[in-house]
Each structure stands twice: as C-alpha cells, then as structure tokens.
N, C-alpha and C. Protein backbone atom coordinates (compact mmCIF):
# COMPACT_ATOMS: atom_id res chain seq x y z
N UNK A 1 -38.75 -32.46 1.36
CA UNK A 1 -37.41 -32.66 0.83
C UNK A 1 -37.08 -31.61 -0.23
N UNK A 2 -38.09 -31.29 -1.02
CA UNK A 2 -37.86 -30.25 -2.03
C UNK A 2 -37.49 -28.78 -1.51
N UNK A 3 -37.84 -28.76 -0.17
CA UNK A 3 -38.01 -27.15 -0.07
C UNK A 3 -36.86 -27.05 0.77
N UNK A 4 -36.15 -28.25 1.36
CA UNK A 4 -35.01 -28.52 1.76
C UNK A 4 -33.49 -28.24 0.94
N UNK A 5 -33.99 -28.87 -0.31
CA UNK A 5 -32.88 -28.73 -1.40
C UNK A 5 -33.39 -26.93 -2.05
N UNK A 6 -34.27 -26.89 -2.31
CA UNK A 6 -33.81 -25.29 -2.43
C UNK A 6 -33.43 -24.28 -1.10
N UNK A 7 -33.53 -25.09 -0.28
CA UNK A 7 -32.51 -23.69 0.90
C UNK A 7 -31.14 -23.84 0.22
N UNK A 8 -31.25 -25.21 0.50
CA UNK A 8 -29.30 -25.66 0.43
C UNK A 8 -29.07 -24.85 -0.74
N UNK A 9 -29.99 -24.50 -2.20
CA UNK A 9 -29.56 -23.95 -3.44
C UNK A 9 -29.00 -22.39 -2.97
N UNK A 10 -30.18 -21.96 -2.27
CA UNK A 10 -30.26 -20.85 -1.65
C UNK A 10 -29.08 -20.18 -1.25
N UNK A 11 -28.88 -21.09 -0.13
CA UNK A 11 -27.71 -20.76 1.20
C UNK A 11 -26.20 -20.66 -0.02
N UNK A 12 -26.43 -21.71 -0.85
CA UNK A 12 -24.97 -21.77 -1.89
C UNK A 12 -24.95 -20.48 -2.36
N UNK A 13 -26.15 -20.17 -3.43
CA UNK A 13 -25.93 -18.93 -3.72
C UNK A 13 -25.35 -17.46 -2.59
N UNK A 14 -25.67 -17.79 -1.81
CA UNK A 14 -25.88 -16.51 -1.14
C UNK A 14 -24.18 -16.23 -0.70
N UNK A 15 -23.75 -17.60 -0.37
CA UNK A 15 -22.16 -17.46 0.20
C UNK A 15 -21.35 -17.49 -0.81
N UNK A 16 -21.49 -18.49 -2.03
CA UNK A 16 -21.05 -17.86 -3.57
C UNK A 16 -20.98 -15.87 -3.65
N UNK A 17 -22.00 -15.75 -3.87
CA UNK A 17 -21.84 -14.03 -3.90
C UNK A 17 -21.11 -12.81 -2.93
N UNK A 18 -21.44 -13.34 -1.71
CA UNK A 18 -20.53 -12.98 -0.77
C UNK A 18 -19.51 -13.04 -0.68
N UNK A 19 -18.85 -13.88 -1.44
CA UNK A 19 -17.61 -14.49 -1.40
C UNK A 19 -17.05 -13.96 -2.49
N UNK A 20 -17.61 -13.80 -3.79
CA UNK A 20 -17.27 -13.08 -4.65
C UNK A 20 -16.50 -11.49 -4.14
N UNK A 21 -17.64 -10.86 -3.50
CA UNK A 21 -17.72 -9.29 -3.24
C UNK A 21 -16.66 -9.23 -2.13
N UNK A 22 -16.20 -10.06 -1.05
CA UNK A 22 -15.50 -10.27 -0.48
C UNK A 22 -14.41 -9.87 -1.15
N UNK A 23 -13.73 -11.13 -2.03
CA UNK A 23 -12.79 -10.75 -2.74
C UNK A 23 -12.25 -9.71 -3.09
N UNK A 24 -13.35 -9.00 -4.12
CA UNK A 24 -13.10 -8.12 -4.49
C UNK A 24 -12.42 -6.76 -3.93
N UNK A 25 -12.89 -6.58 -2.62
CA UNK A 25 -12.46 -6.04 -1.93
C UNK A 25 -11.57 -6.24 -0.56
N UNK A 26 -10.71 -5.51 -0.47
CA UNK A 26 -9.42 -5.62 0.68
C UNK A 26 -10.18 -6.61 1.82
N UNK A 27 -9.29 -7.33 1.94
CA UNK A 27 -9.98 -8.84 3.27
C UNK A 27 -8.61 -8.82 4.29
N UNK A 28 -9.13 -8.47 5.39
CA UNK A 28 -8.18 -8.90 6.52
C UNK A 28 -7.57 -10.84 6.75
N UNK A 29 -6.54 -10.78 6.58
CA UNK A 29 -6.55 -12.31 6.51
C UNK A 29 -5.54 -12.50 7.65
N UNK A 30 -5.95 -13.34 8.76
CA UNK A 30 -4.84 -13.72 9.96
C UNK A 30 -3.00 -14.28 9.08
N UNK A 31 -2.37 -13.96 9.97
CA UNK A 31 -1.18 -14.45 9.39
C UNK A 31 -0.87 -16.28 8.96
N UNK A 32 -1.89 -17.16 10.07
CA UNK A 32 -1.86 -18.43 10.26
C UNK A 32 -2.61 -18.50 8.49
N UNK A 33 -3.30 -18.27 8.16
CA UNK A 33 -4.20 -18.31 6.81
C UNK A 33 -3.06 -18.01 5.38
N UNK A 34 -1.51 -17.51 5.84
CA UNK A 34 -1.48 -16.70 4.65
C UNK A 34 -0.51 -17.71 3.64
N UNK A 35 -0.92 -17.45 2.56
CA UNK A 35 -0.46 -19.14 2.10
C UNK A 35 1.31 -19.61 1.74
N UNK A 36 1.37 -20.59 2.11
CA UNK A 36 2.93 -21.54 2.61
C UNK A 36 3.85 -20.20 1.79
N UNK A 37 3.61 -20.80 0.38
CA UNK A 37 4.91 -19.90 -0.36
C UNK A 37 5.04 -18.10 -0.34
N UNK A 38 4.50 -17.71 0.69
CA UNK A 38 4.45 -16.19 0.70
C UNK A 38 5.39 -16.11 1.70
N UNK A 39 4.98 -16.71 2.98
CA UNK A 39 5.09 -16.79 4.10
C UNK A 39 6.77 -17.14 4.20
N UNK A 40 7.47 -18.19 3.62
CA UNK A 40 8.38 -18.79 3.15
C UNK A 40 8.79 -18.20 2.37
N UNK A 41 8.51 -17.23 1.59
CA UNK A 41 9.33 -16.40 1.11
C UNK A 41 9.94 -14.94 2.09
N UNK A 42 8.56 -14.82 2.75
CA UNK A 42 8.84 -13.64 3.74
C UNK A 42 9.79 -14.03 5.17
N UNK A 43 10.11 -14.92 5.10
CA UNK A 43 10.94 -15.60 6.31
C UNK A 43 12.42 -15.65 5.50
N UNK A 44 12.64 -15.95 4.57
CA UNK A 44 13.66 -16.15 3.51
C UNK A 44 14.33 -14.73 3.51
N UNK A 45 13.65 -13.89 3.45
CA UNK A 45 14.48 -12.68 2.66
C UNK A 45 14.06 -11.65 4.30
N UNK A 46 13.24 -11.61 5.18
CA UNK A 46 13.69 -11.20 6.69
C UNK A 46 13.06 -11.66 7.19
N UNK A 47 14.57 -12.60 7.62
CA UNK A 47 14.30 -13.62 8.63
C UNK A 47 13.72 -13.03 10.14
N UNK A 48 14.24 -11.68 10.32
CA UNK A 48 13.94 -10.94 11.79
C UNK A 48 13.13 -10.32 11.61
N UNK A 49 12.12 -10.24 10.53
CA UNK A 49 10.90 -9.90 10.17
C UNK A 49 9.75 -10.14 10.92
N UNK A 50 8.51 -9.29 11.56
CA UNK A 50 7.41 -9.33 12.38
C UNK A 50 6.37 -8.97 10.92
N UNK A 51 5.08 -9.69 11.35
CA UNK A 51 4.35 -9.61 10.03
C UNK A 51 3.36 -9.12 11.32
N UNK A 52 2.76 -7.61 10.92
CA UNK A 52 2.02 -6.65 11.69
C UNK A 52 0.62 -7.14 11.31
N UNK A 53 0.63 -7.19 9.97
CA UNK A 53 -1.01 -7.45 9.08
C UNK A 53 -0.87 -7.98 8.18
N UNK A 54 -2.46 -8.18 7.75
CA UNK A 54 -2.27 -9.05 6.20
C UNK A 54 -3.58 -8.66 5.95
N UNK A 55 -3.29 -8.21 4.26
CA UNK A 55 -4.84 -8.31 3.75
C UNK A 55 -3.92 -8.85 2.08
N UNK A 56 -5.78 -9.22 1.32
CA UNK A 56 -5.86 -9.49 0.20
C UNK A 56 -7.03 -9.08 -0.60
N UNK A 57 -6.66 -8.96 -1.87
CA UNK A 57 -7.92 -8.62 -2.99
C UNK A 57 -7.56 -8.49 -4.09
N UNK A 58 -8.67 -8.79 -4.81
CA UNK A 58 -8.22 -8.57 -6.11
C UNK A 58 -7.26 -8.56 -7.03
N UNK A 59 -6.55 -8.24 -7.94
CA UNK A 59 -5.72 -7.09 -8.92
C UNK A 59 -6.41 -7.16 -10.01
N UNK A 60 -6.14 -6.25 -10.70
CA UNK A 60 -6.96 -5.93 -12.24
C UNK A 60 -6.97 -7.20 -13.22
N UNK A 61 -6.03 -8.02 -13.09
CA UNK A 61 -5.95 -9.59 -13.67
C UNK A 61 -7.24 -10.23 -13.26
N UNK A 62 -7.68 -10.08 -11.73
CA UNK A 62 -8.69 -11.17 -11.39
C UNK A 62 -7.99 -12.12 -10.30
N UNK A 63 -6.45 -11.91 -10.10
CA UNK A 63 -5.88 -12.74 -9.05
C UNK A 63 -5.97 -11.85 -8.09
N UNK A 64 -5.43 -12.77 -7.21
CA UNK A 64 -5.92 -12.56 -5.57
C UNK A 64 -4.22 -11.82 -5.51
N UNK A 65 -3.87 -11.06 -4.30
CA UNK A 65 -2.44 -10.16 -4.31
C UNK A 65 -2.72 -10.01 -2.70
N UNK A 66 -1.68 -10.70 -2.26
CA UNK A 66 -1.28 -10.03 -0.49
C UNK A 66 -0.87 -9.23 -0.24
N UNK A 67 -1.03 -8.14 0.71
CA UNK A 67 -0.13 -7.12 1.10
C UNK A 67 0.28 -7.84 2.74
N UNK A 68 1.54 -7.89 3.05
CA UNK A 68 2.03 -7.59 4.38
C UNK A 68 2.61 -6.85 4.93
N UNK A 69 1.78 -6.02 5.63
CA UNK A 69 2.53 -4.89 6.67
C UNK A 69 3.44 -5.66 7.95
N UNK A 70 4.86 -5.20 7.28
CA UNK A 70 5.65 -5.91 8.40
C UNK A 70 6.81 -4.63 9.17
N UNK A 71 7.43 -5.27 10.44
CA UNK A 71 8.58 -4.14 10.42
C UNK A 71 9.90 -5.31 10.82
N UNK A 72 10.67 -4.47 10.64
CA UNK A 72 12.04 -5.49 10.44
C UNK A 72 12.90 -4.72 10.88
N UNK A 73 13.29 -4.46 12.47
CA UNK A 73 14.14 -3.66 12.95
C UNK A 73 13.68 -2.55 13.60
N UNK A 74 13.60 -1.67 12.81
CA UNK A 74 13.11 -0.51 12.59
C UNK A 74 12.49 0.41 11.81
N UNK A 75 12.89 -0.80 10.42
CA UNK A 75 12.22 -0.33 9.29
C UNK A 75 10.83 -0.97 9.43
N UNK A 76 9.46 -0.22 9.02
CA UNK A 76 8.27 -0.79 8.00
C UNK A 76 7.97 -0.67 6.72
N UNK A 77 7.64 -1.84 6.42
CA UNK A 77 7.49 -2.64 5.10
C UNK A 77 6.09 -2.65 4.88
N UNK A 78 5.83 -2.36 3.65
CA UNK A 78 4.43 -3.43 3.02
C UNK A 78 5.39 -3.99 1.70
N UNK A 79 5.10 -5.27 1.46
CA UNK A 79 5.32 -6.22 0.60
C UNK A 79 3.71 -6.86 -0.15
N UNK A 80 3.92 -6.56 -1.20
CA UNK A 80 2.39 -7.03 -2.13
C UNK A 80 3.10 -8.41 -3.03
N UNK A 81 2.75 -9.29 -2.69
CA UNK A 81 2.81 -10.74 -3.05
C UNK A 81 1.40 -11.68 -4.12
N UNK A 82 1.98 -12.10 -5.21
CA UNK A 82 1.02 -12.99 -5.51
C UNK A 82 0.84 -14.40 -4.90
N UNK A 83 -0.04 -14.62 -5.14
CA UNK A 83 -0.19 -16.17 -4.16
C UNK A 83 1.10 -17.51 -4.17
N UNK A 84 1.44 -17.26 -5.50
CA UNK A 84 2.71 -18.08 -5.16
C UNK A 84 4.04 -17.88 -4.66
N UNK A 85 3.76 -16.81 -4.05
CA UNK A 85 4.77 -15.86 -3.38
C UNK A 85 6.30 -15.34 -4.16
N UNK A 86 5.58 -14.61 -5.03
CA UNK A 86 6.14 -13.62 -6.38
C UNK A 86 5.91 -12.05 -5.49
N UNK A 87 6.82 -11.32 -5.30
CA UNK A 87 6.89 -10.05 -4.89
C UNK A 87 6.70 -9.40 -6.23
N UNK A 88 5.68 -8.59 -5.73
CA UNK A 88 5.21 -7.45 -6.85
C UNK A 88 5.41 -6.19 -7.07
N UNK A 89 5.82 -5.69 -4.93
CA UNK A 89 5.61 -4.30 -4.95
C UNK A 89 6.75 -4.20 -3.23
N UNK A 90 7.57 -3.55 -3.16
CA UNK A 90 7.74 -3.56 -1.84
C UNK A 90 8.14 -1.46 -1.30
N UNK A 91 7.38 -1.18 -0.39
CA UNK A 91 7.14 -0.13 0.06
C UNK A 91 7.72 -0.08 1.30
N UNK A 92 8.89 0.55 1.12
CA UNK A 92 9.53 0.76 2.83
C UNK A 92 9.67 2.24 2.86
N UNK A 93 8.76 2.10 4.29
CA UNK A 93 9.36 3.88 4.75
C UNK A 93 10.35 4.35 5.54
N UNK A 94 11.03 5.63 4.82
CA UNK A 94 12.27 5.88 4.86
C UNK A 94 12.16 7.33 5.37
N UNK A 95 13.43 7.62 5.92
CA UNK A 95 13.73 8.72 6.43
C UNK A 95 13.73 10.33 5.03
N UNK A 96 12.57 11.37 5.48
CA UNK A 96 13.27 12.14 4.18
C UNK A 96 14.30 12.69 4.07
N UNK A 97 15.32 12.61 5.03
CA UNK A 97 16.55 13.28 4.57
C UNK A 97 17.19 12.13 3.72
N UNK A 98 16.92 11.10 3.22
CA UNK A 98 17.50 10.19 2.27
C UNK A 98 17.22 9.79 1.25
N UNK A 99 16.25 10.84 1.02
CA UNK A 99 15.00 11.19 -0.64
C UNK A 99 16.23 11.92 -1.43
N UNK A 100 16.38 11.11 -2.80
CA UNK A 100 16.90 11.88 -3.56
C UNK A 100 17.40 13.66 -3.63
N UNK A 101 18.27 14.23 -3.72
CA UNK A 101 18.60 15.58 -3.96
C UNK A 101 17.08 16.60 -4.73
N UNK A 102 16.79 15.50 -6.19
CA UNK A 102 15.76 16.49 -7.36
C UNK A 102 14.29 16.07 -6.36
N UNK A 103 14.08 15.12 -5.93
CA UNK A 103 13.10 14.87 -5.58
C UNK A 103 12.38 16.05 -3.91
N UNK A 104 13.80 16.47 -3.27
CA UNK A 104 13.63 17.32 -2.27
C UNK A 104 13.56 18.53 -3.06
N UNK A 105 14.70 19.06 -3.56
CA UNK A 105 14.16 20.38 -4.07
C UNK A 105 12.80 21.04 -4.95
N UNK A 106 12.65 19.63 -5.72
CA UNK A 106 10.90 19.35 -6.16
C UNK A 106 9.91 19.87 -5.50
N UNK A 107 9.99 19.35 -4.27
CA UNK A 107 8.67 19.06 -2.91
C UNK A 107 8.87 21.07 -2.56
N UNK A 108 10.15 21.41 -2.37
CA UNK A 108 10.66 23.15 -2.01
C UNK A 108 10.28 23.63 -2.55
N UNK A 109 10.50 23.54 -4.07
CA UNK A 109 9.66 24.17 -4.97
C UNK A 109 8.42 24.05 -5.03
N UNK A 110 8.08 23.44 -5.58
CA UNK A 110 6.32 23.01 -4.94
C UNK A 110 5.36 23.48 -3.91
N UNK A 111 5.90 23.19 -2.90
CA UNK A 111 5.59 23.44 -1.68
C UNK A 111 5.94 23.96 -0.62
N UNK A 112 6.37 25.36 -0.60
CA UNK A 112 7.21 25.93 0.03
C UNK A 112 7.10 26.17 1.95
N UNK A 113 7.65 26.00 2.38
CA UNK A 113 7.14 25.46 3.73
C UNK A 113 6.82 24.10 4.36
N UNK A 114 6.43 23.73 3.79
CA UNK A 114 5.46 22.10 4.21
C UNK A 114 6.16 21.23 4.78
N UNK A 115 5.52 20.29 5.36
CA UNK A 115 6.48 19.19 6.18
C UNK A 115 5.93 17.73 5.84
N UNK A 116 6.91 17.67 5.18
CA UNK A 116 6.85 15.95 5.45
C UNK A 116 6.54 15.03 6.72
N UNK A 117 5.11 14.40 6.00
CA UNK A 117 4.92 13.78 7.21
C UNK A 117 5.68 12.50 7.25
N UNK A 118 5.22 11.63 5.88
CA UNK A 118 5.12 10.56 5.49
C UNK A 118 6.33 10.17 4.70
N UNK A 119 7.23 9.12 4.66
CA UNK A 119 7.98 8.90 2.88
C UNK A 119 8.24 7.54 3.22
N UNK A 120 7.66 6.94 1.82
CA UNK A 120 8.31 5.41 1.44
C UNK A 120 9.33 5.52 -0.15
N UNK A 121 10.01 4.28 0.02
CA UNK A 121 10.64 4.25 -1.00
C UNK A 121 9.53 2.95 -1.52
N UNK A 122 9.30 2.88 -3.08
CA UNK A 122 8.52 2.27 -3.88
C UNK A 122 9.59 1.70 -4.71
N UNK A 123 9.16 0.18 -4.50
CA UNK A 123 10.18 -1.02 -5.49
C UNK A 123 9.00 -1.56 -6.33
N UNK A 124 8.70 -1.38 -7.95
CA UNK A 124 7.54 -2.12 -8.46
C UNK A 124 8.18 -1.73 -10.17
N UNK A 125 8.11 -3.33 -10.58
CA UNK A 125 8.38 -3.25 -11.94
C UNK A 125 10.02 -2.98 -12.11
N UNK A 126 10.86 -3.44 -11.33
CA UNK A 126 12.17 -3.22 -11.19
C UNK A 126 12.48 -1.25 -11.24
N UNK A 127 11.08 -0.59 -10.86
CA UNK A 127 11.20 0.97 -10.92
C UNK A 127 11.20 1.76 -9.40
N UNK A 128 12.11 2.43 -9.18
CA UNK A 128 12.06 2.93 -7.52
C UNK A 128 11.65 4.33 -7.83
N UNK A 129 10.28 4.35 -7.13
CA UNK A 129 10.03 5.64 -7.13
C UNK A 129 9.59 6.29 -5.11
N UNK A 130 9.38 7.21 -5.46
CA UNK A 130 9.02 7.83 -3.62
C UNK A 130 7.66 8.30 -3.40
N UNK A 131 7.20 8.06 -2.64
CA UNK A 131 5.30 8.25 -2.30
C UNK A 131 6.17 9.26 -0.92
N UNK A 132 5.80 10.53 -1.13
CA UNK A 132 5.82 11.50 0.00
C UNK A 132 4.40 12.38 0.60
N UNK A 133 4.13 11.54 1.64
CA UNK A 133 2.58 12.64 2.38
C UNK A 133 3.15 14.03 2.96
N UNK A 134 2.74 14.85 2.54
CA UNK A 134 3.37 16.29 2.82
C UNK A 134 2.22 17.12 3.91
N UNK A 135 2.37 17.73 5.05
CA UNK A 135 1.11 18.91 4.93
C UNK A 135 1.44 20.60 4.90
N UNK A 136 0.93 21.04 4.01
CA UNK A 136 0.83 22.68 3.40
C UNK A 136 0.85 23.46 4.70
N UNK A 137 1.40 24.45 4.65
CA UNK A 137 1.07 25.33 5.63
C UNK A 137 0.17 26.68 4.98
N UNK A 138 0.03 27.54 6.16
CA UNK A 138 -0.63 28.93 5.30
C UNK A 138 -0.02 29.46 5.15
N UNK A 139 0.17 30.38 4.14
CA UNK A 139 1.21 31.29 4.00
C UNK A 139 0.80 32.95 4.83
N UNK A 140 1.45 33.38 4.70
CA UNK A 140 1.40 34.90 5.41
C UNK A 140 0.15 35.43 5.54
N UNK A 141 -0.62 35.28 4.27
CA UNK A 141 -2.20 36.28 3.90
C UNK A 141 -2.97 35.23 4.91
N UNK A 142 -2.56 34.11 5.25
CA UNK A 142 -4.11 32.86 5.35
C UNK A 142 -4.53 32.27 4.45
N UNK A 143 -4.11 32.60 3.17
CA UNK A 143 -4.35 31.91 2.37
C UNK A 143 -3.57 29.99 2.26
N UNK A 144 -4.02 29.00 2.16
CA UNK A 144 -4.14 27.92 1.64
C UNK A 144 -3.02 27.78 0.78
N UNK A 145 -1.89 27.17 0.84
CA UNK A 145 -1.19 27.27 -0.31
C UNK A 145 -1.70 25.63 -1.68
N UNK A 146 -2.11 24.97 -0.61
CA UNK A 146 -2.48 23.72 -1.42
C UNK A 146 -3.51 23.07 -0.54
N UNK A 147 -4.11 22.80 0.49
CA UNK A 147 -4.57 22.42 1.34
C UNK A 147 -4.14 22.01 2.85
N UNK A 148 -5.19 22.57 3.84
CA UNK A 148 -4.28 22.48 5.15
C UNK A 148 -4.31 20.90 5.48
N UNK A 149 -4.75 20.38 4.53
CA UNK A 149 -4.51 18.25 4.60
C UNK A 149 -3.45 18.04 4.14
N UNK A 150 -3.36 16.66 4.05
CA UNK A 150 -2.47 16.12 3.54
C UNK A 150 -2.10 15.49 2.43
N UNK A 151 -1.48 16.07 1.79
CA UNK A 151 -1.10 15.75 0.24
C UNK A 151 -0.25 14.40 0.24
N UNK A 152 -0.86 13.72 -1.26
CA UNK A 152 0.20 13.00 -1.66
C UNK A 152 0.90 12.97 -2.95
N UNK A 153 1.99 12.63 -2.65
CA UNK A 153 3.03 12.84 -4.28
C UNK A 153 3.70 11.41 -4.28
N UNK A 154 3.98 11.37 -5.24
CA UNK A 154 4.26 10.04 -5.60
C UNK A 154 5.74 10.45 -7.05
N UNK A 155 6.71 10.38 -6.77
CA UNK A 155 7.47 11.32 -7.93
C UNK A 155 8.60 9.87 -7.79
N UNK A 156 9.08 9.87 -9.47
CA UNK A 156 10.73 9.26 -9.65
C UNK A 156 11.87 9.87 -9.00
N UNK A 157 12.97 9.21 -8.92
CA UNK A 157 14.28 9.40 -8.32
C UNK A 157 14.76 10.76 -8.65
N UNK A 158 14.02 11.84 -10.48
CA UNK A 158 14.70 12.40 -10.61
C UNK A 158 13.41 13.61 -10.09
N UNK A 159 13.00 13.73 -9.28
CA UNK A 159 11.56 14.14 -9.25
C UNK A 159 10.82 14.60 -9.73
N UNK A 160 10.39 14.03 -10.48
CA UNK A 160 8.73 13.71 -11.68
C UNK A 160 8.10 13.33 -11.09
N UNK A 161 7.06 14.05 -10.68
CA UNK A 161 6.00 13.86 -10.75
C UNK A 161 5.05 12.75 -11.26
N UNK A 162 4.63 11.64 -10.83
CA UNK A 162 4.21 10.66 -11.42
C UNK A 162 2.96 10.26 -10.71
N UNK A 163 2.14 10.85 -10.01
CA UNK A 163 0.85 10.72 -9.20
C UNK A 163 0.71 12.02 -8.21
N UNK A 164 -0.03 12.42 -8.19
CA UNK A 164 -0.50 13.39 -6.68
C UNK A 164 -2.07 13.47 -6.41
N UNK A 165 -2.19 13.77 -5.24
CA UNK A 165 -3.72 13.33 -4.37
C UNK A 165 -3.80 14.19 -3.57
N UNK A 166 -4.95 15.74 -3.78
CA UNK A 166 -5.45 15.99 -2.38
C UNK A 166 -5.98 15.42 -1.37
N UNK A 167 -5.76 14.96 -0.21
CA UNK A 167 -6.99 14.74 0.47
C UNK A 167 -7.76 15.92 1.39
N UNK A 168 -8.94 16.17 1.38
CA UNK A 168 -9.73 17.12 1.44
C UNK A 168 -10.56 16.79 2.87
C-alpha cells in the first residue's frame, strides 16, 4: 500500500510539472476547449467569423492569454484575449498600399527596393501601430543591402520605428 501511495505522489508530481512547463509555453488548444466568454465575445463582434486556431500561454503577469487566428471574409485576424474574454491585442493583415503615407516612405527610405511581403495593422493599448515583413534585395555590386531574409519592422502611424528583427 505504501509503495502504491508514493506512485500516486509520484505520478502527481510529474503531471503538476508538466503542466506547469506546458503553460508556460504556447499550447495548441481545440476551439471546443476555448473558454465560454472569449468565444462569446468572438461571435459578438464577428459574427461571420471562422476561428482557424487557438493557442495559449503565459503573459508576463502569470495569466494565461489566447490568441485566435481567425479570418472574417477576407480579412485575417489574430485576436489575443484574456480568459475572461478582455481583448488585449488585435492584429489584422492589411493591404500595403493602405499603410500610412510616413510609414511607406520610411520602409523607401530604409530599404530601397524591397518588397513587402507581410503587413498587419496592430490594435494594443488603444495604440495602432504596423508590423511590416519586408525582403531586401541585392543591390547592383551583390552586395546585401540588409539581408536576403526577411525583415521585420514594427513602426507607428507616423513611421517610427518602434521594433525591428533580422531573421537570418
């Protein structure tokens, strides 16, 4: 009986910790799993809304935060939700010919040549900013102007610069 009750101690611990580390990191969660008031909120505000994915993890608080990759028409969405279905963050990608004026001539300047692969518009903290994946071309010599990957920028409406990321 004793060596019985320490598995069971055992087995607790082991799915305790797992479960922890789980968390912590991005978790695929079925849509049937995702909880009432998110879900109900995401039906509320598009109704003709398809929910593509779902994950959860973490935030720097220690609460748990949903993302749903959805599309609605034609547009795609990620929406980052707290569990009581409080919108935190909503990321729709958008056409770049509808990126701000400073924010295009920014990217020209910057990056002369390059093509937009990628652009969302960023809703977080009542602040709209633009996440644009760009890729560099070579210029004349062969030379590299920034990398033949794909860059990311992340700039305000007036285009500032407010994050950028080689990827290598």
């Amino acid at each position: 009986m004793k060596k019985y009750g320490l598995f069971l101690l055992a087995a607790a611990l082991i799915c305790s910790a797992a479960y922890s580390n789980a968390a912590e990191k991005k978790v695929k969660i079925k849509t049937k799993n995702i909880p009432q008031a998110i879900t109900a909120n995401f039906k509320s505000v598009y109704p003709e809304g398809k929910i593509l994915k779902t994950t959860a993890r973490k935030n720097d608080n220690g609460n748990i935060q949903y993302k749903i990759r959805s599309i609605n028409g034609k547009v795609k969405r990620a929406i980052r939700y707290t569990e009581d279905g409080t919108v935190t963050c909503i990321e729709d990608e958008i056409n770049p010919a509808v990126l701000p004026d400073p924010v295009k001539e920014n990217i020209a300047k910057m990056y002369p040549g390059s093509r937009i692969i990628k652009t969302e518009k960023v809703t977080e903290n009542n602040t709209t900013s633009y996440e644009i994946v760009i890729k560099s071309p070579k210029n004349k010599k062969g030379i590299i102007l920034v990398t033949e990957k794909k860059n990311r920028i992340n700039m305000d409406e007036t285009g500032k610069i407010l994050q950028k990321e080689n990827n290598k």
